[in-house]
C-alpha atoms as a PDB file:
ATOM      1  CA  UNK A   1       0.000   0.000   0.000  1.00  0.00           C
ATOM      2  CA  UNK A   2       2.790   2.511   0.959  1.00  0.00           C
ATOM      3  CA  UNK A   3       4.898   1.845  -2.635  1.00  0.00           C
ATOM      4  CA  UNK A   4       2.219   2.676  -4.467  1.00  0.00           C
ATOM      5  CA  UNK A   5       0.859   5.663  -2.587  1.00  0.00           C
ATOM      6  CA  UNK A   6       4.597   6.869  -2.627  1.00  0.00           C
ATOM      7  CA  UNK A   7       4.613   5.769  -6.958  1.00  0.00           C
ATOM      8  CA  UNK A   8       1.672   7.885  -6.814  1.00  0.00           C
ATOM      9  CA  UNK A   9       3.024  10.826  -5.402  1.00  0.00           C
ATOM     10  CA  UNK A  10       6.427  10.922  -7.633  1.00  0.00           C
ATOM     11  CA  UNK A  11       4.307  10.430 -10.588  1.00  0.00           C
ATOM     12  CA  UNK A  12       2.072  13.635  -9.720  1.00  0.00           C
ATOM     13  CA  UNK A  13       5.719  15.427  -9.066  1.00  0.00           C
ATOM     14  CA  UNK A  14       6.780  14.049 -12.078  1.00  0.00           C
ATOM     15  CA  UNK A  15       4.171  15.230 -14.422  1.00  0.00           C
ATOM     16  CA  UNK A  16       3.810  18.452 -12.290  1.00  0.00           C
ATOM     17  CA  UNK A  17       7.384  19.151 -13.356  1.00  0.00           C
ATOM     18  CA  UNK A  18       7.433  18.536 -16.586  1.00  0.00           C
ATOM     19  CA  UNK A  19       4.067  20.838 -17.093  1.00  0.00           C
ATOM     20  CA  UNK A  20       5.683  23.040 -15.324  1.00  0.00           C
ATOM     21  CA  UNK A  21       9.088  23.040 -18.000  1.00  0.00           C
ATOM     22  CA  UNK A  22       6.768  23.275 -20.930  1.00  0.00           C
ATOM     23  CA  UNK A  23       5.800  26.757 -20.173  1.00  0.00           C
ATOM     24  CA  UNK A  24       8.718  28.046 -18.945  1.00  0.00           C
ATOM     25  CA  UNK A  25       9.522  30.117 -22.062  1.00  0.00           C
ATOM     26  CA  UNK A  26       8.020  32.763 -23.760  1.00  0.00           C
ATOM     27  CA  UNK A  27       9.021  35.745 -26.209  1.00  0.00           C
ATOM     28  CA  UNK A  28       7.977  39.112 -26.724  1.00  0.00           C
ATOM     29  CA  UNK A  29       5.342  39.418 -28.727  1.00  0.00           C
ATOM     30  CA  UNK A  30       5.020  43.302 -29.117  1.00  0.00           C
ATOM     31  CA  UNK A  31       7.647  45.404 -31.270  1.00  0.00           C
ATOM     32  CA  UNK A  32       8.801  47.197 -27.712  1.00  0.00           C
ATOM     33  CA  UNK A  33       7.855  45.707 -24.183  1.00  0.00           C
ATOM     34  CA  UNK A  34       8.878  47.066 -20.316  1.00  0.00           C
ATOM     35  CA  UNK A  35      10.337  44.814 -18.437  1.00  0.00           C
ATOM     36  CA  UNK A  36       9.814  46.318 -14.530  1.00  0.00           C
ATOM     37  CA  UNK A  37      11.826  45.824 -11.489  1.00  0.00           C
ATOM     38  CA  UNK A  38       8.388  44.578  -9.951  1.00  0.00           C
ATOM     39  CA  UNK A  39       4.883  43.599 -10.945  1.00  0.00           C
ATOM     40  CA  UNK A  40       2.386  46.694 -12.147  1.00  0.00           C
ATOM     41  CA  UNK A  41       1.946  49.791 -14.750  1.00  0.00           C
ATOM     42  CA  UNK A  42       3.751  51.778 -12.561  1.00  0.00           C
ATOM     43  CA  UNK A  43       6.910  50.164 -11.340  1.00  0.00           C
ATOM     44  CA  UNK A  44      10.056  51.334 -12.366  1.00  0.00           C
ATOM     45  CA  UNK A  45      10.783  50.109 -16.064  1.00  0.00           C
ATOM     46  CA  UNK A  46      14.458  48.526 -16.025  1.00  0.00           C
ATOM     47  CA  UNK A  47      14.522  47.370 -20.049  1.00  0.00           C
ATOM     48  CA  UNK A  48      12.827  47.587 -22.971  1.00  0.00           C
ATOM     49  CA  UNK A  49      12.956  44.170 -25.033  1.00  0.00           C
ATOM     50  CA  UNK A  50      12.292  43.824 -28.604  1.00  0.00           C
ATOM     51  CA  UNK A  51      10.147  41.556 -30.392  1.00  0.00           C
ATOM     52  CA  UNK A  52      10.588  38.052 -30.086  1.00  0.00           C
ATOM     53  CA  UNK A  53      12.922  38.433 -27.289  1.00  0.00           C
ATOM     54  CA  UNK A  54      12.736  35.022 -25.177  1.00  0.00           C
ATOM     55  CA  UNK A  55      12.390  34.771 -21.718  1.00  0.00           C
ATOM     56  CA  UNK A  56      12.532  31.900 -18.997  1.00  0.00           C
ATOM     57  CA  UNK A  57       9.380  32.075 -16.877  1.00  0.00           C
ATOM     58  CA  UNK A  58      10.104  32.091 -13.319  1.00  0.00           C
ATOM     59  CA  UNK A  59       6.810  32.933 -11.706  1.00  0.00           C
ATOM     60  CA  UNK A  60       3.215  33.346 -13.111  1.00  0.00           C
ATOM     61  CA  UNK A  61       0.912  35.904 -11.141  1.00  0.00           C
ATOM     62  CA  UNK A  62      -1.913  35.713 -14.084  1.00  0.00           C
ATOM     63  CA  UNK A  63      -1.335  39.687 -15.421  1.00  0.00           C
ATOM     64  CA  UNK A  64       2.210  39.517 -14.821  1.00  0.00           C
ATOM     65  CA  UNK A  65       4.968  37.087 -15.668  1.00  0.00           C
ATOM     66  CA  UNK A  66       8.167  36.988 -13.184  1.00  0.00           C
ATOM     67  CA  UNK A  67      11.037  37.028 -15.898  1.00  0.00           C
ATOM     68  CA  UNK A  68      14.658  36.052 -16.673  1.00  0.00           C
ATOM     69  CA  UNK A  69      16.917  36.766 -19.767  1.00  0.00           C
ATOM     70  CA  UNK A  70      19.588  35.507 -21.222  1.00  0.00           C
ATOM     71  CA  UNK A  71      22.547  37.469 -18.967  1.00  0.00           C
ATOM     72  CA  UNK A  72      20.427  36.315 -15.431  1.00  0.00           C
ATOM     73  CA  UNK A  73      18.554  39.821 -15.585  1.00  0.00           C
ATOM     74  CA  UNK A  74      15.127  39.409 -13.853  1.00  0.00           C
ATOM     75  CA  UNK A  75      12.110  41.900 -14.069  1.00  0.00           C
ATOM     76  CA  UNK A  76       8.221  41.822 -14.655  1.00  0.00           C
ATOM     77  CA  UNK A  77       6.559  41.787 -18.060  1.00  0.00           C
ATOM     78  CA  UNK A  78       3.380  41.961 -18.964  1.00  0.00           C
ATOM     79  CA  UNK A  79       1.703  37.970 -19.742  1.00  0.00           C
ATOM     80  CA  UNK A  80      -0.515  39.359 -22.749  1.00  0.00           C
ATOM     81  CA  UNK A  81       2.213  41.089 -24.380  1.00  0.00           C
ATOM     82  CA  UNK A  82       3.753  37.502 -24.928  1.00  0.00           C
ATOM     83  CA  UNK A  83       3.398  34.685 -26.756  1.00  0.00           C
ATOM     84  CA  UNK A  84       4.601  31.125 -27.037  1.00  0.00           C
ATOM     85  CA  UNK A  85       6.638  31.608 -30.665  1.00  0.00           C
ATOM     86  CA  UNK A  86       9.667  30.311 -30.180  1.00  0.00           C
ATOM     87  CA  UNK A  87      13.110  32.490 -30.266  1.00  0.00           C
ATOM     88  CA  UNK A  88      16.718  32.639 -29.751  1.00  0.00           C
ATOM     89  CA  UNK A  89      18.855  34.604 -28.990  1.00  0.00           C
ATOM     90  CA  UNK A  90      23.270  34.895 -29.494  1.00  0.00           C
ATOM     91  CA  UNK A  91      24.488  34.610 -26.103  1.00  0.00           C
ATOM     92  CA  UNK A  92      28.414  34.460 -27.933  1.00  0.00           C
ATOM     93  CA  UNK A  93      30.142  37.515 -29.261  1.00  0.00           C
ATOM     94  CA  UNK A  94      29.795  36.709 -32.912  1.00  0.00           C
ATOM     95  CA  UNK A  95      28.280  33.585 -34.471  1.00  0.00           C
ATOM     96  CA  UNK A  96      28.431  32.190 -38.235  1.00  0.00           C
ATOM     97  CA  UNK A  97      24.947  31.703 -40.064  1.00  0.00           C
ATOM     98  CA  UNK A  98      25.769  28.679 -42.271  1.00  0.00           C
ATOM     99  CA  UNK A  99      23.081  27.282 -45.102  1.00  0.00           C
ATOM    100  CA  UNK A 100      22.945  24.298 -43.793  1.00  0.00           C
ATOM    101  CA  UNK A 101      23.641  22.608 -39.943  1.00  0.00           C
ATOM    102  CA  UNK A 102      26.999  21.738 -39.534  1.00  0.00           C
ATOM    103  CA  UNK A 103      30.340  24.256 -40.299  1.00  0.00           C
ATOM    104  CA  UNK A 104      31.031  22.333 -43.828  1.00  0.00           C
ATOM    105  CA  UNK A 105      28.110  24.140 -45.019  1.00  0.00           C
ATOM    106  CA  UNK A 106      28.444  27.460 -46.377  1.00  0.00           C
ATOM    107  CA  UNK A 107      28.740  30.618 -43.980  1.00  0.00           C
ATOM    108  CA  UNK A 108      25.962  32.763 -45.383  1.00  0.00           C
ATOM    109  CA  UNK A 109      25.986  35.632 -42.694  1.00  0.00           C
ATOM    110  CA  UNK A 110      27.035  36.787 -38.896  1.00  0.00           C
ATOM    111  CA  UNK A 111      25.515  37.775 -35.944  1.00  0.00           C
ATOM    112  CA  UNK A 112      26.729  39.408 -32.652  1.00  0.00           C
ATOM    113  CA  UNK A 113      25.745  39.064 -29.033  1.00  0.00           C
ATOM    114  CA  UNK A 114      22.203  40.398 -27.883  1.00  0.00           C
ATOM    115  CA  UNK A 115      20.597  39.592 -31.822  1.00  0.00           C
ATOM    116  CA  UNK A 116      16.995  37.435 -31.997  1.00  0.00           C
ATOM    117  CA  UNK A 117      16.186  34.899 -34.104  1.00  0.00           C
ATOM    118  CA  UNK A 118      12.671  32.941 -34.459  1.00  0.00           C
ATOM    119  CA  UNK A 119      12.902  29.419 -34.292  1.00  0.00           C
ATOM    120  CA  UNK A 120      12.566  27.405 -37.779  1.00  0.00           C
ATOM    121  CA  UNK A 121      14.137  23.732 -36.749  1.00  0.00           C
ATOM    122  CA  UNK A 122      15.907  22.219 -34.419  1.00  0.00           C
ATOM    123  CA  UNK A 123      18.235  19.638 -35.109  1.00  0.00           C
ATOM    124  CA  UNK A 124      20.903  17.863 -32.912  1.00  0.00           C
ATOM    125  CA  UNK A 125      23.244  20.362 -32.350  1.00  0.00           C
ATOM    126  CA  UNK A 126      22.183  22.987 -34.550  1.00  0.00           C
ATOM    127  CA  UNK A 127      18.924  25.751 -34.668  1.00  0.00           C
ATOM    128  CA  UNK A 128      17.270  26.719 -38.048  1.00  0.00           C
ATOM    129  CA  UNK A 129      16.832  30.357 -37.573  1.00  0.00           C
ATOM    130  CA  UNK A 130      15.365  33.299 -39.510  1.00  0.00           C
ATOM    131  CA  UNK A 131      16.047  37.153 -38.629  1.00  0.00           C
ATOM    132  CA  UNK A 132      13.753  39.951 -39.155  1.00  0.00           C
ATOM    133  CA  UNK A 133      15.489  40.692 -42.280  1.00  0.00           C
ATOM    134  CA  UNK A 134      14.773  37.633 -43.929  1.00  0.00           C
ATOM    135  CA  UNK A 135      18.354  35.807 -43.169  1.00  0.00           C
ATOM    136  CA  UNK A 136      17.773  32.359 -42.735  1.00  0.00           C
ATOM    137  CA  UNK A 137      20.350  30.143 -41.850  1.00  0.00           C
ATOM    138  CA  UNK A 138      21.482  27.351 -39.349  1.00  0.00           C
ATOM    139  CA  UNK A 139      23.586  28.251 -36.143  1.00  0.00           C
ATOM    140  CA  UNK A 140      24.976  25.854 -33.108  1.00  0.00           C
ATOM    141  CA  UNK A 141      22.982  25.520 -30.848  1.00  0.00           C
ATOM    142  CA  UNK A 142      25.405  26.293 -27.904  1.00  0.00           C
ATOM    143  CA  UNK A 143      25.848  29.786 -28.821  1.00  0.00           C
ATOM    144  CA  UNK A 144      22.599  30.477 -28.335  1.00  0.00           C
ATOM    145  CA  UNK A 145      19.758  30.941 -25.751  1.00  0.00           C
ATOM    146  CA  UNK A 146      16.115  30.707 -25.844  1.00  0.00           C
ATOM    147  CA  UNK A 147      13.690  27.762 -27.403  1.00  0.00           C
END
């Protein structure tokens, strides 16, 4: 009787936890958003993140989403002013954009630290990515940060 109330209970941690993971990430969804040093309108605005900026979740109040980036910087956004599209972000100085995933394919642009990227693919070791501009390329994965 114990094993299986105690099987019981790690399965409802388990599956709590890896609910819990799935929504841990979000992006910006407006062009401009205010990230604040607390919950509310009116606390003090530390950052303004640009669309499809990704964030780890780190506490949901409903209205307002608790917030981390990709340097450890934590703050408040706004939940309806984000989506679940996913992003990345270069967390390296400068990364190649090759045309296909792996560095024998060729290097088709660059990017620096701090630039966004939607999502395309993911594969292995490598993220299909497409900038604002219309770049699309493939970039490894450990240079970046986001989903």
């Amino acid at each position: 009787m114990f094993k299986k109330i105690l099987f019981g209970a790690c399965s409802f941690v388990l599956l709590t936890c890896a609910s819990v993971q799935a929504l841990t990430m979000v992006s910006v969804a407006a062009d401009s958003v205010k990230m604040h040093s607390e919950s509310g309108e009116k606390a003090p605005v530390i950052w303004l993140l640009g669309a499809g900026f990704p964030l780890n979740v780190t506490e949901d109040q409903g209205d307002w989403l608790k917030v981390q980036d990709y340097v450890g910087d934590t703050g408040w956004v706004a939940a309806a002013q984000t989506d679940r599209k996913p992003h990345m972000i270069v967390k390296a100085d400068l990364v190649d954009i090759r045309s296909g995933p792996s560095k024998r394919f060729k290097l088709v642009g660059r990017a620096n630290n701090g630039v966004v990227f939607q999502t395309l693919k993911v594969k292995t070791s490598w993220v299909k990515v497409k900038h604002q501009s219309g770049l699309t390329g493939w970039i490894d994965r450990s240079q970046l940060w986001g989903w």
